[in-house]
ModelCIF file with pLDDT and N, C-alpha, C, O atoms, coordinates in Angstrom:
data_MODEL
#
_entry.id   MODEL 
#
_entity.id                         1 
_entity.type                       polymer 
_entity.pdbx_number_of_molecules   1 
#
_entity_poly.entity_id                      1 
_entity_poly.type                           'polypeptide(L)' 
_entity_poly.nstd_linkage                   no 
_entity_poly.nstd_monomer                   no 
_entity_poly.pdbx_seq_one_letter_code       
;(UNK)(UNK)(UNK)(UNK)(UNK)(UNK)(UNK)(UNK)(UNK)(UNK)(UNK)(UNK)(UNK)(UNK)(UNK)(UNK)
(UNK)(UNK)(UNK)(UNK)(UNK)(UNK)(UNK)(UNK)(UNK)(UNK)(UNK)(UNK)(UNK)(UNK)(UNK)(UNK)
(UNK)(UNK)(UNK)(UNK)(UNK)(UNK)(UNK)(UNK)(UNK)(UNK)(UNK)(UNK)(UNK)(UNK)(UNK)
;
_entity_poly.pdbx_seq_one_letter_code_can   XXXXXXXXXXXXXXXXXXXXXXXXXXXXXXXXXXXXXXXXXXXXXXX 
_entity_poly.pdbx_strand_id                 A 
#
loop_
_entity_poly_seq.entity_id 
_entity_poly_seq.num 
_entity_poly_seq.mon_id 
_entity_poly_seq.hetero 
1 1  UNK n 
1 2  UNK n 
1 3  UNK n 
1 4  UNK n 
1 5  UNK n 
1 6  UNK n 
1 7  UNK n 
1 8  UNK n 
1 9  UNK n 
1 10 UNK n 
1 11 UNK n 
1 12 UNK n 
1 13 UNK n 
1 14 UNK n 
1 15 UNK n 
1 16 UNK n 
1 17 UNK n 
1 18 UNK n 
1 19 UNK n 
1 20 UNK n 
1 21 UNK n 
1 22 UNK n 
1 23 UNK n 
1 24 UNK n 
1 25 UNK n 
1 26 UNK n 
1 27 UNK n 
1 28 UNK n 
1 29 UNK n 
1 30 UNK n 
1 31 UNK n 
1 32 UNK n 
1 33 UNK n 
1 34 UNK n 
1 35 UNK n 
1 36 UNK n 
1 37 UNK n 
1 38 UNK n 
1 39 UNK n 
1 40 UNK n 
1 41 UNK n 
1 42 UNK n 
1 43 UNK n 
1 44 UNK n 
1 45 UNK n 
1 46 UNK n 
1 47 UNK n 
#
_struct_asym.id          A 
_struct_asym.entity_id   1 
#
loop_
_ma_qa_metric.id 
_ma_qa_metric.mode 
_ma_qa_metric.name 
_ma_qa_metric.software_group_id 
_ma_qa_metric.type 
1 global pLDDT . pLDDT 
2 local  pLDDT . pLDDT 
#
_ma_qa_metric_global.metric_id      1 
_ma_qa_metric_global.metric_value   78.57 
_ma_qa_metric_global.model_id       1 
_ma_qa_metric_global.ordinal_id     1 
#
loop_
_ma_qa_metric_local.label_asym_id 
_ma_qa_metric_local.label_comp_id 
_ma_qa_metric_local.label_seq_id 
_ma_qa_metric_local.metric_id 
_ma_qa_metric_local.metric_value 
_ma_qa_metric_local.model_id 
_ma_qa_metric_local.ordinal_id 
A UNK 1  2 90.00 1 1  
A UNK 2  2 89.00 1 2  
A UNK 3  2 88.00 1 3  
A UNK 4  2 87.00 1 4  
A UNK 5  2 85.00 1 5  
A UNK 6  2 80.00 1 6  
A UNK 7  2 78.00 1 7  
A UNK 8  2 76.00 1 8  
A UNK 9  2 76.00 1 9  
A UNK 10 2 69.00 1 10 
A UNK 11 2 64.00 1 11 
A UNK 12 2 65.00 1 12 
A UNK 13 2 75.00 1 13 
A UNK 14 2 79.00 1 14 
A UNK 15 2 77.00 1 15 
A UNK 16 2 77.00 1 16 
A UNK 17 2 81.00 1 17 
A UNK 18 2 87.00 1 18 
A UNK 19 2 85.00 1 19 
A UNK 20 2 83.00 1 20 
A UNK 21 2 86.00 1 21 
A UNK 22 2 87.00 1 22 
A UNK 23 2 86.00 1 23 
A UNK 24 2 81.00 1 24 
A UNK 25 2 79.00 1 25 
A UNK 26 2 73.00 1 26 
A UNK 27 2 68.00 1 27 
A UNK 28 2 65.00 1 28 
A UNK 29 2 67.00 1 29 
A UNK 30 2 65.00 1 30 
A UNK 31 2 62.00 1 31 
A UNK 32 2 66.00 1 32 
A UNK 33 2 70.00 1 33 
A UNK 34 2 71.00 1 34 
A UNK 35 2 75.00 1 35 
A UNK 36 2 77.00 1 36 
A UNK 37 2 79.00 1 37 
A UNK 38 2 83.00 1 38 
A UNK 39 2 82.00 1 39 
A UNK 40 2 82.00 1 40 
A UNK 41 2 86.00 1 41 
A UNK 42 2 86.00 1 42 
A UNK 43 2 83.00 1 43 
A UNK 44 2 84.00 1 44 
A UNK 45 2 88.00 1 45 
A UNK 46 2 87.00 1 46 
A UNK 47 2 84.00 1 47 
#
loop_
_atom_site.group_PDB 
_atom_site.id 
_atom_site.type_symbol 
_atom_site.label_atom_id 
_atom_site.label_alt_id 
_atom_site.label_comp_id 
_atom_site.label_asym_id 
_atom_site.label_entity_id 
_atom_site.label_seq_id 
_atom_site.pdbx_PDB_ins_code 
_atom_site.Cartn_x 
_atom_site.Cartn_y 
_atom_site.Cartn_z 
_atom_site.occupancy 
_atom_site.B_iso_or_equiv 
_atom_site.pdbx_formal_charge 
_atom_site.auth_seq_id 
_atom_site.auth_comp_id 
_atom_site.auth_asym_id 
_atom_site.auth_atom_id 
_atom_site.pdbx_PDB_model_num 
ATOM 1   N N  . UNK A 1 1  ? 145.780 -6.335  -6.813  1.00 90.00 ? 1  UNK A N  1 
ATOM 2   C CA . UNK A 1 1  ? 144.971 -6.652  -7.987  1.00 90.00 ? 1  UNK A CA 1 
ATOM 3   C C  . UNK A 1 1  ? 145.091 -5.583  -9.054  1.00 90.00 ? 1  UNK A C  1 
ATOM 4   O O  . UNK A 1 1  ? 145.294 -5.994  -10.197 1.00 90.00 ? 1  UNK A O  1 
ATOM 5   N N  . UNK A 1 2  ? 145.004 -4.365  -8.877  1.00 89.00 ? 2  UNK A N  1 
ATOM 6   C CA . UNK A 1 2  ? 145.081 -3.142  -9.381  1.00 89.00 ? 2  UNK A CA 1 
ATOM 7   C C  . UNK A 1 2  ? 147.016 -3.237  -10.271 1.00 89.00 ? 2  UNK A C  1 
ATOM 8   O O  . UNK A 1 2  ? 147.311 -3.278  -11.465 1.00 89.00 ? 2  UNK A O  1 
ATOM 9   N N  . UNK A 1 3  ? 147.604 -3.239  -9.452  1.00 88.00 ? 3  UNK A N  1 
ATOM 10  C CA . UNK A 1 3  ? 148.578 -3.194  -10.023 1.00 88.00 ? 3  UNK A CA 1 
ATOM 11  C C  . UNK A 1 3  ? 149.014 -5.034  -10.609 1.00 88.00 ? 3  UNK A C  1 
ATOM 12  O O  . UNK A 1 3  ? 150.214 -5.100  -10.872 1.00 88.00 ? 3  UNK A O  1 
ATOM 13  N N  . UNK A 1 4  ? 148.617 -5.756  -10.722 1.00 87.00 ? 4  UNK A N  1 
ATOM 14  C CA . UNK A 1 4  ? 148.786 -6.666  -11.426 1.00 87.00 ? 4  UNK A CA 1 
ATOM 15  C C  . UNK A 1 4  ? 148.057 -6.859  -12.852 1.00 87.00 ? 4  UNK A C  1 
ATOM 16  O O  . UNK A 1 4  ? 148.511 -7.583  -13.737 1.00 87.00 ? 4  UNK A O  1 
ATOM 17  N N  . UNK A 1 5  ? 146.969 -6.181  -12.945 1.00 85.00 ? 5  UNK A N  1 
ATOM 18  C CA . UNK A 1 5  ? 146.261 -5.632  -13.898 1.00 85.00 ? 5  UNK A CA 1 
ATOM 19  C C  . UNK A 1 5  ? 147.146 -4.468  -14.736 1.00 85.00 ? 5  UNK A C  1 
ATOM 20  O O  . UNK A 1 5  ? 146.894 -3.976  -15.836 1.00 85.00 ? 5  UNK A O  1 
ATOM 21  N N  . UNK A 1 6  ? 147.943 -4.281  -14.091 1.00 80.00 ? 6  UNK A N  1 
ATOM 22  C CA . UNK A 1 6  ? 148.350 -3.050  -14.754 1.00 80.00 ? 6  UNK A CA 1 
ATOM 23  C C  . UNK A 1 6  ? 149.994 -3.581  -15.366 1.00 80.00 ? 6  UNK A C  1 
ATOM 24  O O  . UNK A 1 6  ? 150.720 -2.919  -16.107 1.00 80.00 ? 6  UNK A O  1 
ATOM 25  N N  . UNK A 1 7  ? 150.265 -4.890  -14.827 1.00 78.00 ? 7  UNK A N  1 
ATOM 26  C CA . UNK A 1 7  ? 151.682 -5.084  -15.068 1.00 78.00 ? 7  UNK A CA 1 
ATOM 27  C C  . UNK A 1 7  ? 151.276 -5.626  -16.981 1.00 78.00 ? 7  UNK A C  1 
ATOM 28  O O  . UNK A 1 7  ? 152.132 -5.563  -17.863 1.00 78.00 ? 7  UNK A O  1 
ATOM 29  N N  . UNK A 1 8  ? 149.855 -6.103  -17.217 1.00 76.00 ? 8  UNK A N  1 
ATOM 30  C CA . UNK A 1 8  ? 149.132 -6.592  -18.594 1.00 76.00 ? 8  UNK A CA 1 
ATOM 31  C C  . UNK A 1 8  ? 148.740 -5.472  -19.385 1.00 76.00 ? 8  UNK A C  1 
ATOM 32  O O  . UNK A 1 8  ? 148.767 -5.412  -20.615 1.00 76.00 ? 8  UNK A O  1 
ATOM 33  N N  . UNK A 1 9  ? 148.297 -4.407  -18.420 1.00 76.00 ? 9  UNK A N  1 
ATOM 34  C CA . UNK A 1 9  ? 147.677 -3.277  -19.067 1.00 76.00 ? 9  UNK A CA 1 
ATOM 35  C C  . UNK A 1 9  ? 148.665 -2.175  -19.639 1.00 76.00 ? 9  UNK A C  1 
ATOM 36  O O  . UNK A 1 9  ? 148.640 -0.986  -19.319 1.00 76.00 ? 9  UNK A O  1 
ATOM 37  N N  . UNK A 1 10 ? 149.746 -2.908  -20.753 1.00 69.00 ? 10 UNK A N  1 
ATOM 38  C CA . UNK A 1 10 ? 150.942 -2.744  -20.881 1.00 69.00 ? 10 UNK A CA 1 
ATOM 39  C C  . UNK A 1 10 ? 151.401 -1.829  -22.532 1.00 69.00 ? 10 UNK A C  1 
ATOM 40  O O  . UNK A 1 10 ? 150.912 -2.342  -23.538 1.00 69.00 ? 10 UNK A O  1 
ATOM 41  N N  . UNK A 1 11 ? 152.081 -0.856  -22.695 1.00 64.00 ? 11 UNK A N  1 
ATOM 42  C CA . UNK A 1 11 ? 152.600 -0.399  -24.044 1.00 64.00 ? 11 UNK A CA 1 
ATOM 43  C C  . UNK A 1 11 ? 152.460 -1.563  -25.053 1.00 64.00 ? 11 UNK A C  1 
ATOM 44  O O  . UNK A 1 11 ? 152.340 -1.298  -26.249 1.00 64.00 ? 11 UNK A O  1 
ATOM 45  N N  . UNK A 1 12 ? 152.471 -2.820  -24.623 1.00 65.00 ? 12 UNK A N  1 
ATOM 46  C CA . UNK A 1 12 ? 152.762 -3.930  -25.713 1.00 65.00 ? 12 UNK A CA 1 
ATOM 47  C C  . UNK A 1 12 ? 151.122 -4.490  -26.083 1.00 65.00 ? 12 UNK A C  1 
ATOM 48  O O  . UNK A 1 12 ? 150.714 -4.863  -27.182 1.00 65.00 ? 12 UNK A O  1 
ATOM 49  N N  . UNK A 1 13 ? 150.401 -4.416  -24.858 1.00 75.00 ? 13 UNK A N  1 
ATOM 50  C CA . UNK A 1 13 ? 148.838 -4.971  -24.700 1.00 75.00 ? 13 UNK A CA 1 
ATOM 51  C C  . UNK A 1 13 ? 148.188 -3.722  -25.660 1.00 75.00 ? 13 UNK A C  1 
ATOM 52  O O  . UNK A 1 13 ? 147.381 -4.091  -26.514 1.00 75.00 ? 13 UNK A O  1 
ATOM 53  N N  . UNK A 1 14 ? 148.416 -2.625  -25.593 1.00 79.00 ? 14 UNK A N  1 
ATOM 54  C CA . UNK A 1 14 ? 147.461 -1.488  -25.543 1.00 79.00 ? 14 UNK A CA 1 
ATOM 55  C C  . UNK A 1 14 ? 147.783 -0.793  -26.780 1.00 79.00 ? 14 UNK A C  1 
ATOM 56  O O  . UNK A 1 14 ? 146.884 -0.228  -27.402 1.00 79.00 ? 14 UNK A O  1 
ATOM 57  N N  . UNK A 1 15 ? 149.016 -0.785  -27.200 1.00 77.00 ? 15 UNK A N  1 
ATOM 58  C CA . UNK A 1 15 ? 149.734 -0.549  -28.405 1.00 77.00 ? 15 UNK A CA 1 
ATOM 59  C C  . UNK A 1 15 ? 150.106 -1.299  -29.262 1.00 77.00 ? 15 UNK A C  1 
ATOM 60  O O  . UNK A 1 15 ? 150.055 -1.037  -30.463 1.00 77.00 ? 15 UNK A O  1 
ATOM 61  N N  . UNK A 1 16 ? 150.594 -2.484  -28.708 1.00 77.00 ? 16 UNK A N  1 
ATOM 62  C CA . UNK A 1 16 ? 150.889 -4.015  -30.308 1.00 77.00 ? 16 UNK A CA 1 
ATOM 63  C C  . UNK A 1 16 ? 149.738 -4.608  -30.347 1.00 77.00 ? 16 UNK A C  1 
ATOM 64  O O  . UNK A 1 16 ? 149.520 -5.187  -31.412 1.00 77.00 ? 16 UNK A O  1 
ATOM 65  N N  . UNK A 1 17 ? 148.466 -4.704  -29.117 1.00 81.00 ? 17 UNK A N  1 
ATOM 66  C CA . UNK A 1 17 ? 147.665 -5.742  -29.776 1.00 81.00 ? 17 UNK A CA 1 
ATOM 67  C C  . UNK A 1 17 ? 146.723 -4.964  -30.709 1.00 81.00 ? 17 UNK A C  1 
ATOM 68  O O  . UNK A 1 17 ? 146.080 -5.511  -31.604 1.00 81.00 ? 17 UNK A O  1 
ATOM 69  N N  . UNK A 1 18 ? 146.692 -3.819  -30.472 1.00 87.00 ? 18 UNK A N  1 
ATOM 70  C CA . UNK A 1 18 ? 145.892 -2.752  -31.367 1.00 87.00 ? 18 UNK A CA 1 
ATOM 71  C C  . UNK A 1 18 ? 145.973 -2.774  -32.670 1.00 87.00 ? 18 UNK A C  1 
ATOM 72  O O  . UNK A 1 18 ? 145.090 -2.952  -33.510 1.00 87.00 ? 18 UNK A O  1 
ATOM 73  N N  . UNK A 1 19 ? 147.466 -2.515  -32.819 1.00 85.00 ? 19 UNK A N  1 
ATOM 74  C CA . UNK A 1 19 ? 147.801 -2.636  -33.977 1.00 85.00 ? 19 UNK A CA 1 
ATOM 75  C C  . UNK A 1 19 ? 148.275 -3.382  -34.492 1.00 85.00 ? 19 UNK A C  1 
ATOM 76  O O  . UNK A 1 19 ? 148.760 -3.055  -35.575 1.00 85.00 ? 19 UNK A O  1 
ATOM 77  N N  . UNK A 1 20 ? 148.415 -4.726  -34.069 1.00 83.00 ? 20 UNK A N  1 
ATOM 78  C CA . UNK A 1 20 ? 148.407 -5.926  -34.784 1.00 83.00 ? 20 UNK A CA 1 
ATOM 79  C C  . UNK A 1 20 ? 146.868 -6.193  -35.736 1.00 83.00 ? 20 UNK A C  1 
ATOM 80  O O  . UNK A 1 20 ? 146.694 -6.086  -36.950 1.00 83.00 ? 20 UNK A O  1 
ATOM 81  N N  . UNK A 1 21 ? 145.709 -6.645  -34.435 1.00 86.00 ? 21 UNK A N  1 
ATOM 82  C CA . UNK A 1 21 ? 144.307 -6.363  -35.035 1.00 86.00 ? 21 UNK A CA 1 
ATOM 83  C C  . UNK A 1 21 ? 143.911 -5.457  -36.208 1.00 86.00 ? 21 UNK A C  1 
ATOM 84  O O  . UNK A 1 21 ? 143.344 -5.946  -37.185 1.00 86.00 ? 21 UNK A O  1 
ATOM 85  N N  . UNK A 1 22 ? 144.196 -4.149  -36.135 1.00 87.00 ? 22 UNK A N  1 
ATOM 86  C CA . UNK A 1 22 ? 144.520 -3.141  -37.379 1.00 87.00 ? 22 UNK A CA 1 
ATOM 87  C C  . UNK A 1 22 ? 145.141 -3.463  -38.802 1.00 87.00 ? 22 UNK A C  1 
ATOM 88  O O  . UNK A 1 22 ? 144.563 -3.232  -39.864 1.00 87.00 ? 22 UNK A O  1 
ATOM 89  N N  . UNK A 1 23 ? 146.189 -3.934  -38.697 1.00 86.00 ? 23 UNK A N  1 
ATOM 90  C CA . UNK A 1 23 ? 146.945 -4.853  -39.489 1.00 86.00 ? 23 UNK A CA 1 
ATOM 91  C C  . UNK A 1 23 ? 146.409 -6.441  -40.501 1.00 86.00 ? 23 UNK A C  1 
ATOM 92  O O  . UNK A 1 23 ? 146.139 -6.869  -41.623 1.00 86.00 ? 23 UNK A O  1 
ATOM 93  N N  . UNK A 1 24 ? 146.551 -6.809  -38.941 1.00 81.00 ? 24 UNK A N  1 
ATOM 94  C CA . UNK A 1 24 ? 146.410 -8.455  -39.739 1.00 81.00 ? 24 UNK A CA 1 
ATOM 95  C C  . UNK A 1 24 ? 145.039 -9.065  -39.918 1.00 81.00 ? 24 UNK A C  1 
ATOM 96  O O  . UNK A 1 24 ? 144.875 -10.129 -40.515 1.00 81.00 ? 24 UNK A O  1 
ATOM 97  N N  . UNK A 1 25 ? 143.793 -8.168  -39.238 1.00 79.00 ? 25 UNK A N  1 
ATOM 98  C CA . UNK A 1 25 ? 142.379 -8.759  -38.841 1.00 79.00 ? 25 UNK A CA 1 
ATOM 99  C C  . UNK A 1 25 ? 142.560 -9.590  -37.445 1.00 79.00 ? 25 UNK A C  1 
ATOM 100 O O  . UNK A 1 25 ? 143.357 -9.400  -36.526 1.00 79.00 ? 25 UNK A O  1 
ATOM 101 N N  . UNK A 1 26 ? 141.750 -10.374 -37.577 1.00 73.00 ? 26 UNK A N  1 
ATOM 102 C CA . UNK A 1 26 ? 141.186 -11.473 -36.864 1.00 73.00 ? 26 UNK A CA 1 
ATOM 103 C C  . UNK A 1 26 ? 142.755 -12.248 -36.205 1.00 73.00 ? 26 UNK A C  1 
ATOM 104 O O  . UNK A 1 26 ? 142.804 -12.481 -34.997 1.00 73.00 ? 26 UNK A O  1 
ATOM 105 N N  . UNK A 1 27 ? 143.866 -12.569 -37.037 1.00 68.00 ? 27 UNK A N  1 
ATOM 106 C CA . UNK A 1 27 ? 144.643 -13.096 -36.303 1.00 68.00 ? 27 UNK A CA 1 
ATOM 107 C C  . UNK A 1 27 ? 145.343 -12.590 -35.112 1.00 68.00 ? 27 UNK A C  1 
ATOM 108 O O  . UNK A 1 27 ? 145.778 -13.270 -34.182 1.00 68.00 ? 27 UNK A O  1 
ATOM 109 N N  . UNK A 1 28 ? 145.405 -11.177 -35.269 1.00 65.00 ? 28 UNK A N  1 
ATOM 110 C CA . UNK A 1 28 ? 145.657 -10.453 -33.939 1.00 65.00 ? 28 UNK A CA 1 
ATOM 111 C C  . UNK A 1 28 ? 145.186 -10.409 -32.608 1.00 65.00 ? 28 UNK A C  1 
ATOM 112 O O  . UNK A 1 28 ? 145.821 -10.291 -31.560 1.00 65.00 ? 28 UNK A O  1 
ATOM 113 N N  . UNK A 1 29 ? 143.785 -10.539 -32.845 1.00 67.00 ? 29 UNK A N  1 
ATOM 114 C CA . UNK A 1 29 ? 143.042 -11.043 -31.882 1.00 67.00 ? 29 UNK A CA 1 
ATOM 115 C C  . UNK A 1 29 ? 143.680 -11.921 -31.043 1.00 67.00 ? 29 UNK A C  1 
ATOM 116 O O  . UNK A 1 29 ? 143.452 -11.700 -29.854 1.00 67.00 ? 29 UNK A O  1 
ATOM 117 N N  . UNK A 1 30 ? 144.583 -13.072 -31.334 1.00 65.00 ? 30 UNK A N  1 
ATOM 118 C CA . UNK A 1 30 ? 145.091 -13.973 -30.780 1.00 65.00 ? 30 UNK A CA 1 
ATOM 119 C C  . UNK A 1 30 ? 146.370 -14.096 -29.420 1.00 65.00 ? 30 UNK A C  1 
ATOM 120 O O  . UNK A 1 30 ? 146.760 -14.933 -28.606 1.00 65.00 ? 30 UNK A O  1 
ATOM 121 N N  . UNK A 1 31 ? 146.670 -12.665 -29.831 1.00 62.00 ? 31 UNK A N  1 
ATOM 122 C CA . UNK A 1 31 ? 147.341 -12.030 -29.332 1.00 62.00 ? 31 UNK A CA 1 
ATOM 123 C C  . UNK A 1 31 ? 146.904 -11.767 -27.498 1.00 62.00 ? 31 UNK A C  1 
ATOM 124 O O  . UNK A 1 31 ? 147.680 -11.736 -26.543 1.00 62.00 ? 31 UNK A O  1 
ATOM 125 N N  . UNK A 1 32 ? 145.159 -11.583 -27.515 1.00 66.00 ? 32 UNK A N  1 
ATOM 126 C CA . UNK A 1 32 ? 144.605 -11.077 -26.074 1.00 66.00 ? 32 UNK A CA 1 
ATOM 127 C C  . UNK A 1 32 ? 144.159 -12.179 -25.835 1.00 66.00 ? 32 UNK A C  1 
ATOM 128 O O  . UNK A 1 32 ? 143.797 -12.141 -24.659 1.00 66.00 ? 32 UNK A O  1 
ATOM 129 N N  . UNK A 1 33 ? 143.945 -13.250 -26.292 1.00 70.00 ? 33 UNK A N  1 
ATOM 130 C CA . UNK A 1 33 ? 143.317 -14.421 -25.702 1.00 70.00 ? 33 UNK A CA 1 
ATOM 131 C C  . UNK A 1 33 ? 143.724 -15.380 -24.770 1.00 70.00 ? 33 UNK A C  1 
ATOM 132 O O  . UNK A 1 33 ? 142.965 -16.244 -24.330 1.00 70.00 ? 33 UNK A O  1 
ATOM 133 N N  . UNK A 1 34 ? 145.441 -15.200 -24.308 1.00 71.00 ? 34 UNK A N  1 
ATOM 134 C CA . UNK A 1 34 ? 146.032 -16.128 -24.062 1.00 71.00 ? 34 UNK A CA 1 
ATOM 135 C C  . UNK A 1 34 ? 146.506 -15.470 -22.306 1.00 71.00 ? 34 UNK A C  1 
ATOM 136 O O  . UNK A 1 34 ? 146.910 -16.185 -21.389 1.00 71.00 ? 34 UNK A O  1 
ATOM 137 N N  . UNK A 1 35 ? 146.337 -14.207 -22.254 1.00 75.00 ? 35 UNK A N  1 
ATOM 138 C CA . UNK A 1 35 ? 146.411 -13.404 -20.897 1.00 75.00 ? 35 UNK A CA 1 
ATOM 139 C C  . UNK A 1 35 ? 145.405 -13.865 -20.096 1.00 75.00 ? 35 UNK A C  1 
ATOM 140 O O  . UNK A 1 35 ? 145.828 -14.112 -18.966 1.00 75.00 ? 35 UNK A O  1 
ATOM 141 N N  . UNK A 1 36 ? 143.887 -14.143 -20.283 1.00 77.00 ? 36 UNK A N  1 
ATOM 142 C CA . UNK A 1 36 ? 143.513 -14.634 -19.270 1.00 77.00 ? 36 UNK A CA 1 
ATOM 143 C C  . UNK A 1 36 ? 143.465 -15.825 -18.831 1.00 77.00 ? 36 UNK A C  1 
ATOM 144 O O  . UNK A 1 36 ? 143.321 -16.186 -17.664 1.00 77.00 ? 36 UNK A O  1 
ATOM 145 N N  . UNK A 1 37 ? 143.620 -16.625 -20.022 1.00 79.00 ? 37 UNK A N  1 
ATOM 146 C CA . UNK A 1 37 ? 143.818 -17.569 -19.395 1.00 79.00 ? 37 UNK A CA 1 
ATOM 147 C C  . UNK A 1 37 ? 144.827 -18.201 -18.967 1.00 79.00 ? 37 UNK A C  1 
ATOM 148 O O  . UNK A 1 37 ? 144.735 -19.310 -18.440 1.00 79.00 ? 37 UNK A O  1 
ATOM 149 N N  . UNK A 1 38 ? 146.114 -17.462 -19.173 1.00 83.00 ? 38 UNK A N  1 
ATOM 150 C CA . UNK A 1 38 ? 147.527 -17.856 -18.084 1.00 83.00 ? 38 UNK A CA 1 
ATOM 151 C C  . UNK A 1 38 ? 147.172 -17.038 -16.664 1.00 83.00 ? 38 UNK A C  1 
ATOM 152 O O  . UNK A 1 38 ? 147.941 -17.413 -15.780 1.00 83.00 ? 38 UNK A O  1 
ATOM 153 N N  . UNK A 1 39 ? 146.315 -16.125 -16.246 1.00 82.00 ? 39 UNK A N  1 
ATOM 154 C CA . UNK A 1 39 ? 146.402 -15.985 -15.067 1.00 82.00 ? 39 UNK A CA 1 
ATOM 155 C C  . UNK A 1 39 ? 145.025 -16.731 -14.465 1.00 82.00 ? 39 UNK A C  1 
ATOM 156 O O  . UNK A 1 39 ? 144.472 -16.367 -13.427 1.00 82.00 ? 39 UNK A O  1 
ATOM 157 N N  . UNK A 1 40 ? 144.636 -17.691 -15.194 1.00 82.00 ? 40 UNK A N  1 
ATOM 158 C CA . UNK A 1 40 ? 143.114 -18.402 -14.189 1.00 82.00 ? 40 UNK A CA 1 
ATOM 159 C C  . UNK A 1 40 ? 144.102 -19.813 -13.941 1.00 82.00 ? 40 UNK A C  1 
ATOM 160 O O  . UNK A 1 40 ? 143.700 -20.693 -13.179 1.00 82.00 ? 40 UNK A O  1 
ATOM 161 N N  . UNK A 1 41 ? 145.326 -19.930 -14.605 1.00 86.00 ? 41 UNK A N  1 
ATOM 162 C CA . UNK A 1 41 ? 146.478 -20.916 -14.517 1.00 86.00 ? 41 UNK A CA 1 
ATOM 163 C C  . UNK A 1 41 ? 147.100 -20.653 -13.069 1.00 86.00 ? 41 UNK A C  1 
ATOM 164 O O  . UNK A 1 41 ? 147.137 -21.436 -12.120 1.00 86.00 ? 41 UNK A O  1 
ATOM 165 N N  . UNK A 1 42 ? 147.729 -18.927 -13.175 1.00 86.00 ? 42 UNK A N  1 
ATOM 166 C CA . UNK A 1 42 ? 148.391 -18.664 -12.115 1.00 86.00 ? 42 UNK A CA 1 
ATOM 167 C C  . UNK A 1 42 ? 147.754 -18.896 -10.888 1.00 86.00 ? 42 UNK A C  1 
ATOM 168 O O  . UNK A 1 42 ? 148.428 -19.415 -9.998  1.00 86.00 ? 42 UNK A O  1 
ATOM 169 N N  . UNK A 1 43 ? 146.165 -18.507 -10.598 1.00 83.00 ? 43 UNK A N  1 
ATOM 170 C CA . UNK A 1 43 ? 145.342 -18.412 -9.366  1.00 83.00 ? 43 UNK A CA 1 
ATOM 171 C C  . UNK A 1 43 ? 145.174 -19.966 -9.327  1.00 83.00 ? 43 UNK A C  1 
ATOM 172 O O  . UNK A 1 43 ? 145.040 -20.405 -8.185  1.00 83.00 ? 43 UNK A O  1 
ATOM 173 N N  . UNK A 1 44 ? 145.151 -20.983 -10.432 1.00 84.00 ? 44 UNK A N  1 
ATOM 174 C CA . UNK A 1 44 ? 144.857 -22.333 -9.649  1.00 84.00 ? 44 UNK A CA 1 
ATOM 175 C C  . UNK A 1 44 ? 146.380 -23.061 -9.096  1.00 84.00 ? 44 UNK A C  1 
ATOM 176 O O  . UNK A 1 44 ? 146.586 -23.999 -8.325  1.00 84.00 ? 44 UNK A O  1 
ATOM 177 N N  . UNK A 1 45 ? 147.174 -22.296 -9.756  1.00 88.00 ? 45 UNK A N  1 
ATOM 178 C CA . UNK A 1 45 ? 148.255 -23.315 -9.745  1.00 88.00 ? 45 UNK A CA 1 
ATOM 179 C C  . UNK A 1 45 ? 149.652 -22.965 -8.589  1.00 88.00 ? 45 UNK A C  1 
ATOM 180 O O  . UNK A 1 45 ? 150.339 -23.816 -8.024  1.00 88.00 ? 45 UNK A O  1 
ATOM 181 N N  . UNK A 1 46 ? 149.785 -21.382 -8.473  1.00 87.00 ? 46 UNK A N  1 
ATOM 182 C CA . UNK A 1 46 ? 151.000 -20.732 -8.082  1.00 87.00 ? 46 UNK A CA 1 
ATOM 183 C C  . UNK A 1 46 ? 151.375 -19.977 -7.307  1.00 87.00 ? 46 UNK A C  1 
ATOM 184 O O  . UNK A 1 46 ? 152.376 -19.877 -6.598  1.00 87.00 ? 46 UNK A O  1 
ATOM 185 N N  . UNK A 1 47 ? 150.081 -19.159 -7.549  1.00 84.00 ? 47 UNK A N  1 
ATOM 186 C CA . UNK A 1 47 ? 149.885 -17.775 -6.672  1.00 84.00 ? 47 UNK A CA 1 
ATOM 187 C C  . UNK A 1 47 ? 150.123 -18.149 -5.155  1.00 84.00 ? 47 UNK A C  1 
ATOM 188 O O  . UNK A 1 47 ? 150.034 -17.283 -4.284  1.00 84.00 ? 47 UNK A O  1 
#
């Protein structure tokens, strides 16, 4: 769990969504919204 959290908790998560948000406002945001809910996908569907 720890390290699957961490494969998201990523230079791109922690550093582009930052500064996207910084940037563009509100549309950046859009950016973190879509991680959880592809893994409540993965736990019903794959895992």
């Amino acid at each position: 769990g720890l390290a699957l959290a961490g494969e998201q908790l990523s230079a791109a998560s922690l550093l582009g969504i930052t500064g996207a948000v910084a940037l563009t406002g509100f549309s950046g945001f859009y950016l973190a919204l879509g991680i959880p809910t592809a893994f409540l996908l993965v736990l019903l569907i794959v895992a």
